[in-house]
PDB file of N, CA and C in Angstrom:
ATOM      1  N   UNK A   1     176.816  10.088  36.988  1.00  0.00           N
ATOM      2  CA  UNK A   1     177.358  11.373  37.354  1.00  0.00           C
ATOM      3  C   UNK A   1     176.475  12.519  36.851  1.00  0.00           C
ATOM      4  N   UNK A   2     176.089  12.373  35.590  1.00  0.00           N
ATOM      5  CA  UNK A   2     174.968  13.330  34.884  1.00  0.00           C
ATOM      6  C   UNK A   2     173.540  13.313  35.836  1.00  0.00           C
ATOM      7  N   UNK A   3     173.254  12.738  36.667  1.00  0.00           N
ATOM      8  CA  UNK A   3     171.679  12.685  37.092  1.00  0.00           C
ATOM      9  C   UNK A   3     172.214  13.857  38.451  1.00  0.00           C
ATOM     10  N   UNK A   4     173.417  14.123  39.125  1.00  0.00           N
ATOM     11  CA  UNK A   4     173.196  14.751  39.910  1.00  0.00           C
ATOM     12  C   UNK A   4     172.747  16.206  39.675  1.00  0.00           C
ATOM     13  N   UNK A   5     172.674  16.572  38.401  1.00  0.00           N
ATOM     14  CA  UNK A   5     172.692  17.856  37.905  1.00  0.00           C
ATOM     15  C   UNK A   5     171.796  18.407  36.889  1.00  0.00           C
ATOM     16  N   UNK A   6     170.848  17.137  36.893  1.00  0.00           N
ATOM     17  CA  UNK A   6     169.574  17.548  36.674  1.00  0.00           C
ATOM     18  C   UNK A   6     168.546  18.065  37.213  1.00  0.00           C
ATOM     19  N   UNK A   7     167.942  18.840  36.621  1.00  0.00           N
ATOM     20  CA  UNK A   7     166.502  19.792  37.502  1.00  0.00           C
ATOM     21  C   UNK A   7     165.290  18.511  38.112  1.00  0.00           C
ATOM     22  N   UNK A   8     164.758  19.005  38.962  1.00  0.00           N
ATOM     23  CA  UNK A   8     163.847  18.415  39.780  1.00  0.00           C
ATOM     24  C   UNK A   8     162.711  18.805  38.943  1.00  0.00           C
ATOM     25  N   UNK A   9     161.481  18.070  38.334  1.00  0.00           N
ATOM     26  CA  UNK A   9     160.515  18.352  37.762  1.00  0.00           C
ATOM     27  C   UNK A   9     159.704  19.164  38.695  1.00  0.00           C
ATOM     28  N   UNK A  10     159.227  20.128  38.392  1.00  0.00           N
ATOM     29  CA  UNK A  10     158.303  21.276  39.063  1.00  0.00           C
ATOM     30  C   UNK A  10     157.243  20.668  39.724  1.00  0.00           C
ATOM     31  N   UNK A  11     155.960  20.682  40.590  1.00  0.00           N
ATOM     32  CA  UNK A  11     154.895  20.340  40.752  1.00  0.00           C
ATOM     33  C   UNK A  11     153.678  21.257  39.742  1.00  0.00           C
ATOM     34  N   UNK A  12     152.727  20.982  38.963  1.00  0.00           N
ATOM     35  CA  UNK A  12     152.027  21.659  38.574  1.00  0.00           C
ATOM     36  C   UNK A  12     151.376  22.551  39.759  1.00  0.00           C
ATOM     37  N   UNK A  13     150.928  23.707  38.880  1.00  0.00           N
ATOM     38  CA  UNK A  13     150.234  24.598  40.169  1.00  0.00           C
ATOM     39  C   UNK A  13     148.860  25.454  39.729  1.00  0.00           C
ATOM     40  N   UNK A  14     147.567  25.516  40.312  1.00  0.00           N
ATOM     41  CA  UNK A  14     146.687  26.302  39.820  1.00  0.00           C
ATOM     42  C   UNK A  14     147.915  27.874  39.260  1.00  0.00           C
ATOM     43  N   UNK A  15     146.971  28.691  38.036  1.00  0.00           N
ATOM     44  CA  UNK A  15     147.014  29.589  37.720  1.00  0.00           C
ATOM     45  C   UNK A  15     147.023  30.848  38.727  1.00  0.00           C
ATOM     46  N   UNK A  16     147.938  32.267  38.744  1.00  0.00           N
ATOM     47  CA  UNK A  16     147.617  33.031  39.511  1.00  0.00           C
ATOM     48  C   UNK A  16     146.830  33.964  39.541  1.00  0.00           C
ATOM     49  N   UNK A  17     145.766  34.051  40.057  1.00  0.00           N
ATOM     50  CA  UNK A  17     144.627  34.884  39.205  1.00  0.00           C
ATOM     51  C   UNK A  17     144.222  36.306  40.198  1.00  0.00           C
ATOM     52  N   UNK A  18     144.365  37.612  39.368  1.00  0.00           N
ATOM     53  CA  UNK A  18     144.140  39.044  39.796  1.00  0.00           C
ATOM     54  C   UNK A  18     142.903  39.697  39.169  1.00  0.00           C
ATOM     55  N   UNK A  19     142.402  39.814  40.124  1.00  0.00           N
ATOM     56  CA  UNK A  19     141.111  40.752  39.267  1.00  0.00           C
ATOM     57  C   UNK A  19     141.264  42.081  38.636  1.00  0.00           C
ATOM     58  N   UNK A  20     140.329  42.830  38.185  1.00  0.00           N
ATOM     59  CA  UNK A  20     140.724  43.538  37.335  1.00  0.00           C
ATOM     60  C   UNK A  20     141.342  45.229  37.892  1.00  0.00           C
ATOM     61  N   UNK A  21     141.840  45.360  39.186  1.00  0.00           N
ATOM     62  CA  UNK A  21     142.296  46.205  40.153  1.00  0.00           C
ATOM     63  C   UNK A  21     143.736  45.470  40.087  1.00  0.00           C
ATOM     64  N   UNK A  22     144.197  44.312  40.286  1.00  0.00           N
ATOM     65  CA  UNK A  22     145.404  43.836  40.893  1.00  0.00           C
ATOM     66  C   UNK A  22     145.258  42.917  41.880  1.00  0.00           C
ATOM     67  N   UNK A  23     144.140  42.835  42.434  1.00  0.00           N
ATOM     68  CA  UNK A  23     144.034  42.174  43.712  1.00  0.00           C
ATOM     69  C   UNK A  23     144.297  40.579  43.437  1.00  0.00           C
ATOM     70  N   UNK A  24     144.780  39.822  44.651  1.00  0.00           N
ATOM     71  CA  UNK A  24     145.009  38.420  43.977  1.00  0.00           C
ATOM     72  C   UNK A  24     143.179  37.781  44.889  1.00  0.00           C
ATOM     73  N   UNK A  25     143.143  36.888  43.627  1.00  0.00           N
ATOM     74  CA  UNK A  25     142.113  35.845  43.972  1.00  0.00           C
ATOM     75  C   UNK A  25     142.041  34.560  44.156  1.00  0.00           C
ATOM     76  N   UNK A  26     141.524  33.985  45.297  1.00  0.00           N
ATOM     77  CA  UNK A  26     142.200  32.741  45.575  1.00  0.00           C
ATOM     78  C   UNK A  26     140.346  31.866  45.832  1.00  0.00           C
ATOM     79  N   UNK A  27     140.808  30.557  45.936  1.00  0.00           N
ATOM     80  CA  UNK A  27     139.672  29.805  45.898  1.00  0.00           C
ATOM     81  C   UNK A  27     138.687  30.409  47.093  1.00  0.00           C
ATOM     82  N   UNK A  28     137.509  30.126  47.315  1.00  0.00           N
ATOM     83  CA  UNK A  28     136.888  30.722  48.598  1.00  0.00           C
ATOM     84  C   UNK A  28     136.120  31.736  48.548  1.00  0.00           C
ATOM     85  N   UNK A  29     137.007  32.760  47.354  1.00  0.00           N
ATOM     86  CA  UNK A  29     136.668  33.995  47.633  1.00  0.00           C
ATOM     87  C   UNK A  29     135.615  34.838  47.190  1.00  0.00           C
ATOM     88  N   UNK A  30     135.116  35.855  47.001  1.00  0.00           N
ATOM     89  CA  UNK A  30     133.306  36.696  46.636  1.00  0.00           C
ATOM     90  C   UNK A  30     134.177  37.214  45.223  1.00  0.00           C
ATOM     91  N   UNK A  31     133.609  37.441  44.714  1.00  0.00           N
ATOM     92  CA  UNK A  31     133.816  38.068  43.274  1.00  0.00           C
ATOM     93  C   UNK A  31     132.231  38.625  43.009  1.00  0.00           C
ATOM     94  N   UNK A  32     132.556  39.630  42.087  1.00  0.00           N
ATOM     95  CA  UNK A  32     131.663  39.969  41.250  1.00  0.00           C
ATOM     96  C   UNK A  32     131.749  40.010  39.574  1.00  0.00           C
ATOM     97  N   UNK A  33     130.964  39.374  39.178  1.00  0.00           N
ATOM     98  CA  UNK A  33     131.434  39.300  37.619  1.00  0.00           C
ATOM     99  C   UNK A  33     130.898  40.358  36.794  1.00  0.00           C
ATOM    100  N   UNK A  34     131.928  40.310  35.667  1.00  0.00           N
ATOM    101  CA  UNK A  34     131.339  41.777  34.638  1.00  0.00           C
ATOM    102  C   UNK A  34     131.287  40.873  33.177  1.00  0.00           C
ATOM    103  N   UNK A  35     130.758  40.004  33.458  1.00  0.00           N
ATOM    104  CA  UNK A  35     130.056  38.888  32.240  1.00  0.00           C
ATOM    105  C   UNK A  35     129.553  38.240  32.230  1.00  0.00           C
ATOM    106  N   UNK A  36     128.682  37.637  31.380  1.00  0.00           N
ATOM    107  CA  UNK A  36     127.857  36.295  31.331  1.00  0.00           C
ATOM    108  C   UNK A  36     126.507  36.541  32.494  1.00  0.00           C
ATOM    109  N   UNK A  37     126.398  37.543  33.226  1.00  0.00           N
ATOM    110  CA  UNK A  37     125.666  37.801  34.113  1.00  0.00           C
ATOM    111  C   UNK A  37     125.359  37.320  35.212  1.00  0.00           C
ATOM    112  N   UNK A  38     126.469  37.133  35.394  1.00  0.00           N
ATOM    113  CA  UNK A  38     126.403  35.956  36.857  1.00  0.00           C
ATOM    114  C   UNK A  38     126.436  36.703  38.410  1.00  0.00           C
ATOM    115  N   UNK A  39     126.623  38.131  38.075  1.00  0.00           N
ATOM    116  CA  UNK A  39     126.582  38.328  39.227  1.00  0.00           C
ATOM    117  C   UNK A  39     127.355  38.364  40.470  1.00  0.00           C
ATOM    118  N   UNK A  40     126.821  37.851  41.548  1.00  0.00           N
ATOM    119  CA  UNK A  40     127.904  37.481  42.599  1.00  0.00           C
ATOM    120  C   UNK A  40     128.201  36.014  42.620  1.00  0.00           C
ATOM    121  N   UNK A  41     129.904  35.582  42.799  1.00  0.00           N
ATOM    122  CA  UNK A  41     130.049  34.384  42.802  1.00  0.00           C
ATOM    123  C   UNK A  41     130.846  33.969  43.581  1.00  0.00           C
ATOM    124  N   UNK A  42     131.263  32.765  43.264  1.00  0.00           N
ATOM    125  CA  UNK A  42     132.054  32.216  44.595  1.00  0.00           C
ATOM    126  C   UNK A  42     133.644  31.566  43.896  1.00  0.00           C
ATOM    127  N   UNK A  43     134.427  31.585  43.894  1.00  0.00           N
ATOM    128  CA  UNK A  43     135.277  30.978  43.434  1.00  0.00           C
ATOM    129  C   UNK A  43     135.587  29.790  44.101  1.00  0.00           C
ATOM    130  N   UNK A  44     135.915  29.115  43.069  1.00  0.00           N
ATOM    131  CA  UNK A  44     135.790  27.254  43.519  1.00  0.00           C
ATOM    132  C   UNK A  44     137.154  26.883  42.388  1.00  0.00           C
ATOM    133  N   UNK A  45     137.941  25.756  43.635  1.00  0.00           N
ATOM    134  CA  UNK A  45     139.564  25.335  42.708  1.00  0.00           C
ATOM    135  C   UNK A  45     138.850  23.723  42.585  1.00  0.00           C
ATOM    136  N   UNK A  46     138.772  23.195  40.865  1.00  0.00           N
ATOM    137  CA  UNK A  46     138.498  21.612  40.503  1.00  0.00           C
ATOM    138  C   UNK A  46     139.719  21.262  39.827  1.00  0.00           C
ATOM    139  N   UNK A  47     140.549  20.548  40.594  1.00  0.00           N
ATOM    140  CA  UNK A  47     142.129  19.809  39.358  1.00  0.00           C
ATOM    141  C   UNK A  47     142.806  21.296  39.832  1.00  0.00           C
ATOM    142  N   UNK A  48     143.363  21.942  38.359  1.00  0.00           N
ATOM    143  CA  UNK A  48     144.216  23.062  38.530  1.00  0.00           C
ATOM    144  C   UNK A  48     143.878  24.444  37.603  1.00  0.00           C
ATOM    145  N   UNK A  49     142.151  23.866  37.767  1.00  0.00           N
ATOM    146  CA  UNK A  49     141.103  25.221  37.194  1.00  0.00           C
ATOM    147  C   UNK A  49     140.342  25.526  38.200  1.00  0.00           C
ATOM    148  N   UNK A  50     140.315  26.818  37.709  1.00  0.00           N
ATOM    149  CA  UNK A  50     139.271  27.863  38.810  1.00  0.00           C
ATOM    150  C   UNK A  50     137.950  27.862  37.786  1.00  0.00           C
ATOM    151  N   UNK A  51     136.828  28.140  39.161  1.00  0.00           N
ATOM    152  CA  UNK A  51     135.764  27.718  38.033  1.00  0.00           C
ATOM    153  C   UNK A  51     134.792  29.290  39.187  1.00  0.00           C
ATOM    154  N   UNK A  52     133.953  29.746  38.245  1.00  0.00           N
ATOM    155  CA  UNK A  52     133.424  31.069  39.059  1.00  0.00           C
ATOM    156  C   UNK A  52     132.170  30.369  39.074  1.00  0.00           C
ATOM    157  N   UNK A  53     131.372  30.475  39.997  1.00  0.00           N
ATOM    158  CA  UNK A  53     129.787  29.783  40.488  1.00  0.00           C
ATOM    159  C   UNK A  53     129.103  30.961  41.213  1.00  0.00           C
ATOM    160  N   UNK A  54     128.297  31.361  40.236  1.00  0.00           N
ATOM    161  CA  UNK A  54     127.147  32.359  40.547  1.00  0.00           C
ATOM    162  C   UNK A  54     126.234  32.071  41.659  1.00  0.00           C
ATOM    163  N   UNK A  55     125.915  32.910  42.433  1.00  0.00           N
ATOM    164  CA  UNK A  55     125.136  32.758  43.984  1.00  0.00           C
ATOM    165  C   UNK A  55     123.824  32.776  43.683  1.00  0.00           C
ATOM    166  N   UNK A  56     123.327  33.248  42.445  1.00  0.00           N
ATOM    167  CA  UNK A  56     121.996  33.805  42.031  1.00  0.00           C
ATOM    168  C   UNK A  56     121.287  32.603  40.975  1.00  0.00           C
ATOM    169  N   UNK A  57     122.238  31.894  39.695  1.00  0.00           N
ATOM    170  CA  UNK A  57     121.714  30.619  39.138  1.00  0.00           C
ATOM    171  C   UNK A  57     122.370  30.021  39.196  1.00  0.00           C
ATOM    172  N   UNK A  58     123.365  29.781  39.832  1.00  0.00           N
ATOM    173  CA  UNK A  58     124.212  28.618  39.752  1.00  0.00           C
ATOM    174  C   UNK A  58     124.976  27.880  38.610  1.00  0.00           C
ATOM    175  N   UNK A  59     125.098  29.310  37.469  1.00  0.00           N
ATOM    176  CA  UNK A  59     125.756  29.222  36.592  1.00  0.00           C
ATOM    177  C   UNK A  59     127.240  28.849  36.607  1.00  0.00           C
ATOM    178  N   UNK A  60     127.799  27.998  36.121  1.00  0.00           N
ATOM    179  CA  UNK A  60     129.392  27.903  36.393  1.00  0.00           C
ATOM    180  C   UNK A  60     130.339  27.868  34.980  1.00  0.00           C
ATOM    181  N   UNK A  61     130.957  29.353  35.089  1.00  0.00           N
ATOM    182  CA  UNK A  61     132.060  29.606  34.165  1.00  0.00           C
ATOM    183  C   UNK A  61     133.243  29.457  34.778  1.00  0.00           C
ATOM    184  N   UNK A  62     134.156  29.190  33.490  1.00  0.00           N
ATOM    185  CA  UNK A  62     135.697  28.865  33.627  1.00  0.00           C
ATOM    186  C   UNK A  62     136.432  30.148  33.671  1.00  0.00           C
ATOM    187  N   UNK A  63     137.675  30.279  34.430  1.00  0.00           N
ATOM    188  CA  UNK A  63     138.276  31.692  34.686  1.00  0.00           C
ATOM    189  C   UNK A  63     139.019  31.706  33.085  1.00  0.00           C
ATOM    190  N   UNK A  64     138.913  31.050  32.154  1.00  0.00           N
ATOM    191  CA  UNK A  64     139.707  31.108  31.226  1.00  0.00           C
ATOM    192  C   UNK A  64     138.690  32.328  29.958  1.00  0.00           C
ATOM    193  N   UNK A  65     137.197  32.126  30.316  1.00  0.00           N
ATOM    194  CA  UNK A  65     136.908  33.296  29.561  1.00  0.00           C
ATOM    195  C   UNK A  65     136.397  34.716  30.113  1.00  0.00           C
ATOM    196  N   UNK A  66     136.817  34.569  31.178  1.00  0.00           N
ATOM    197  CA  UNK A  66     137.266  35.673  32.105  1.00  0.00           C
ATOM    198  C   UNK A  66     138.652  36.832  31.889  1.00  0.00           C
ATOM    199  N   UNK A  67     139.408  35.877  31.156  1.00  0.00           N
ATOM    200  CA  UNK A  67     140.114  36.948  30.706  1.00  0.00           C
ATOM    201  C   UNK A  67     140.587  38.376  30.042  1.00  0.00           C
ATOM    202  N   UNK A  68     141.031  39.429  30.704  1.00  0.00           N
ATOM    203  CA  UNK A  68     140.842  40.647  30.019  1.00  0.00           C
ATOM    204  C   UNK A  68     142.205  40.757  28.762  1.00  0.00           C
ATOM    205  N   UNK A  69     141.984  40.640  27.326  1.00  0.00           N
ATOM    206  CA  UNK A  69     142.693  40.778  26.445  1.00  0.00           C
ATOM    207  C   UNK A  69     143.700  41.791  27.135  1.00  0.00           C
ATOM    208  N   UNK A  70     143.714  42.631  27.062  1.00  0.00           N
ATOM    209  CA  UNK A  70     144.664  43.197  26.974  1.00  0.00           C
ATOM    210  C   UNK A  70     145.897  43.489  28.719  1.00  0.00           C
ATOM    211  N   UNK A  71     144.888  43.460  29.934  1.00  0.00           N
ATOM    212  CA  UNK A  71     145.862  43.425  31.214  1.00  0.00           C
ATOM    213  C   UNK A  71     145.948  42.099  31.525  1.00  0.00           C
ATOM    214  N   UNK A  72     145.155  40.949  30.663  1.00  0.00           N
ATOM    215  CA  UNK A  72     145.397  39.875  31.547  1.00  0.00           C
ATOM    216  C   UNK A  72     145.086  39.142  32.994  1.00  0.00           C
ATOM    217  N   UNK A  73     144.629  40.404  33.220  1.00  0.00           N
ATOM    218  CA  UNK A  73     143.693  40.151  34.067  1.00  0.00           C
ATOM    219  C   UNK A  73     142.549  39.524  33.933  1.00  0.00           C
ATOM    220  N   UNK A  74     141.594  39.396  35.401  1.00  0.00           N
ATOM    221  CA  UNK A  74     140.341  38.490  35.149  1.00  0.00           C
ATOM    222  C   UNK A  74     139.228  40.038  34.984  1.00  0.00           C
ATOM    223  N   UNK A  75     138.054  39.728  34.303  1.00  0.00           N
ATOM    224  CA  UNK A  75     137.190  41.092  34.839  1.00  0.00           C
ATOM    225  C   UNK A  75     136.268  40.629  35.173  1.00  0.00           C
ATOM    226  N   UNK A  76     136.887  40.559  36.667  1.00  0.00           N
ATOM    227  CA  UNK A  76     136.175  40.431  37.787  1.00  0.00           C
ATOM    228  C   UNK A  76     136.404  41.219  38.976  1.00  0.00           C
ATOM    229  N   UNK A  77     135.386  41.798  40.038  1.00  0.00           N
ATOM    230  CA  UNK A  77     135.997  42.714  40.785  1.00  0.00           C
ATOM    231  C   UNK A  77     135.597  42.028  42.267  1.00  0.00           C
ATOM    232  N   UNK A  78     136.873  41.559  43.184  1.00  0.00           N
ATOM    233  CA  UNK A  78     137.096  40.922  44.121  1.00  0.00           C
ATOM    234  C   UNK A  78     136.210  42.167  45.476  1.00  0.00           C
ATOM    235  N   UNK A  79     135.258  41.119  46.344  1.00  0.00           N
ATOM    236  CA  UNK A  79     134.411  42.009  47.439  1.00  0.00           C
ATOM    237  C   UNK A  79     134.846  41.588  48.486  1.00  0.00           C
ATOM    238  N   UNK A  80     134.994  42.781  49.321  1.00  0.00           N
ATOM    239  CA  UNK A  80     135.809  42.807  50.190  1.00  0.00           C
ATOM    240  C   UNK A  80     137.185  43.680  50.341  1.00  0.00           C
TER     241      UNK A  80
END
């Protein structure tokens, strides 16, 4: 009788990620980075991390040190 009224386990889900305007950013998309010097990049989804890949060396950072302390945001500014 107790199992009908248990929660359905969630599906995990990539992170929701806004650049540093608000804009949402999704896999696919142009970015420009304001670190590590990467330049223009490409956003790429591996598992349920975003990973930023520079057009210029083919540097690849994690959106996790992308983060702006204080809005939480990424600082990154989405083109287009």
């Amino acid at each position: 009788m107790l199992r009908f009224f248990q929660k359905k386990p969630k599906e995990k889900q990539p992170p929701r990620l806004l650049d540093m305007y608000g804009n949402p950013i999704m896999e696919g998309d142009e970015i420009i980075s304001h670190r590590y010097e990467l330049g223009q990049c490409i956003v790429e989804l591996e598992g349920l991390e975003y990973f930023y890949v520079s057009k210029h060396s083919g540097k690849r950072v994690s959106y996790t040190k992308m983060i702006d302390a204080i809005t939480g945001n990424q600082k990154v500014k989405k083109v287009g």
